[in-house]
Protein backbone atom coordinates (compact mmCIF):
# COMPACT_ATOMS: atom_id res chain seq x y z
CA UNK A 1 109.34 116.12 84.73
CA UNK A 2 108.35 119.29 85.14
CA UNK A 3 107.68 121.70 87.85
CA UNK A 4 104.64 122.23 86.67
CA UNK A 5 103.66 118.99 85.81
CA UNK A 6 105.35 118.38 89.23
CA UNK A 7 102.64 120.13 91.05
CA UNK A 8 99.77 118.77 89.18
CA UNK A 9 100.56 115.19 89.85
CA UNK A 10 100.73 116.57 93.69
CA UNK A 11 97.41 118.06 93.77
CA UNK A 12 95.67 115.32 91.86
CA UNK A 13 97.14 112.73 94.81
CA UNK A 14 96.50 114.92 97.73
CA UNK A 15 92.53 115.17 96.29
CA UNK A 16 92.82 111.20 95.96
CA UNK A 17 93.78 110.91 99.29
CA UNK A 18 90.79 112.86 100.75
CA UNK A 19 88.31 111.30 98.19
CA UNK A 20 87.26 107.94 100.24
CA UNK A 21 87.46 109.45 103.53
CA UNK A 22 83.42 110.52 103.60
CA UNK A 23 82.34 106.91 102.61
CA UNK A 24 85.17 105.17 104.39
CA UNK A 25 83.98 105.94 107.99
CA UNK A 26 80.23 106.15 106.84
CA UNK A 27 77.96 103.78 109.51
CA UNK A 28 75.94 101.04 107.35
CA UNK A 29 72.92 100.57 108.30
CA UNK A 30 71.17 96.75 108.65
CA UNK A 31 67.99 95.77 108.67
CA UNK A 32 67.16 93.95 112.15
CA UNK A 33 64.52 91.09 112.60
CA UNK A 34 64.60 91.70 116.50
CA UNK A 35 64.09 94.52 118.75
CA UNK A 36 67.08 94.88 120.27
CA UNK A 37 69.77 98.11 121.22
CA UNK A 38 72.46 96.48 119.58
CA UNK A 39 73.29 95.58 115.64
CA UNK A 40 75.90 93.66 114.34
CA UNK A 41 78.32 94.88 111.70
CA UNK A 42 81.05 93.23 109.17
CA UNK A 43 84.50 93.64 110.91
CA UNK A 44 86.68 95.35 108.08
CA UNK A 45 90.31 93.38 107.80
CA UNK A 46 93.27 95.92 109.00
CA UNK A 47 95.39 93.28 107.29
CA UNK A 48 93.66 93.47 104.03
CA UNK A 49 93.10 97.35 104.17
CA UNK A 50 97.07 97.45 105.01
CA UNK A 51 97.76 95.03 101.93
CA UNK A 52 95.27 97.81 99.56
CA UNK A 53 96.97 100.47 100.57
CA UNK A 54 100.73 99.33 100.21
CA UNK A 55 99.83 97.95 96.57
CA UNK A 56 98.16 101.71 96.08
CA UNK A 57 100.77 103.43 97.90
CA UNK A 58 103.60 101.65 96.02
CA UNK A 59 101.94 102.29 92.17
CA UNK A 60 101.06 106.22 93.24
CA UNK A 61 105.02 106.47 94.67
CA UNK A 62 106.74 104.63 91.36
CA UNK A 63 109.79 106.23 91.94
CA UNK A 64 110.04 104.76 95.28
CA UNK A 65 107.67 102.04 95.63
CA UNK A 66 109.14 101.05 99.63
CA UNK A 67 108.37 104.12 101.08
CA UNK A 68 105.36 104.32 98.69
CA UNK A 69 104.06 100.83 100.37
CA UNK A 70 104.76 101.68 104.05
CA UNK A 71 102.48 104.87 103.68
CA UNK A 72 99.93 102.78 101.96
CA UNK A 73 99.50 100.51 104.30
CA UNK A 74 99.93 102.41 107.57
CA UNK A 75 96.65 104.38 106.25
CA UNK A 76 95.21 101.58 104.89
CA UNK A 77 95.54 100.12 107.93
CA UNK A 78 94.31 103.28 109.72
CA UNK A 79 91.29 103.23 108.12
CA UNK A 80 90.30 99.77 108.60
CA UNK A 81 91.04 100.51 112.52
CA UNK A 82 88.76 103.92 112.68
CA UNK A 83 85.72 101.89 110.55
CA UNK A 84 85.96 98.91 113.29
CA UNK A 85 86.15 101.14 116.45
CA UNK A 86 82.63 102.15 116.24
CA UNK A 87 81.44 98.32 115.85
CA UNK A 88 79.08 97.61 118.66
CA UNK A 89 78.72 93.81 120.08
């Protein structure tokens, strides 16, 4: 490879990284049949967002798909985590 194509492969994943991080932690909004304080959201797997991201993390990182997968699915994971803290029972 090189350097230049180097540093376009670089800039095109740091921009995919910070592409799903404005819809990731957006609130969704239900409709409620009862007047109450409280709603009720879907709890977002941090097992299945950790398995997403080490399958993403391991095709992006080809040339070393372990480290690749352990970065994938520690922010996977992290972002599964941030969307359920703000789930109110």
């Amino acid at each position: 490879m090189t350097p230049l194509t180097m540093k376009i492969n670089a800039a095109v994943l740091s921009l995919e990284l910070f592409m799903p991080a404005g819809s990731a932690f957006a609130r969704t909004r239900h409709r409620r049949a009862y007047a109450s304080t409280t709603y009720h959201r879907k709890h977002y797997s941090q097992t299945g967002g950790a398995l997403v991201g080490a399958a993403a993390g391991a095709l992006i990182d080809h040339r070393h798909p372990l480290t690749g997968a352990l970065i994938g699915a520690a922010v996977g994971e992290g972002v599964q985590y941030e969307r359920n803290k703000h789930v109110r029972h």
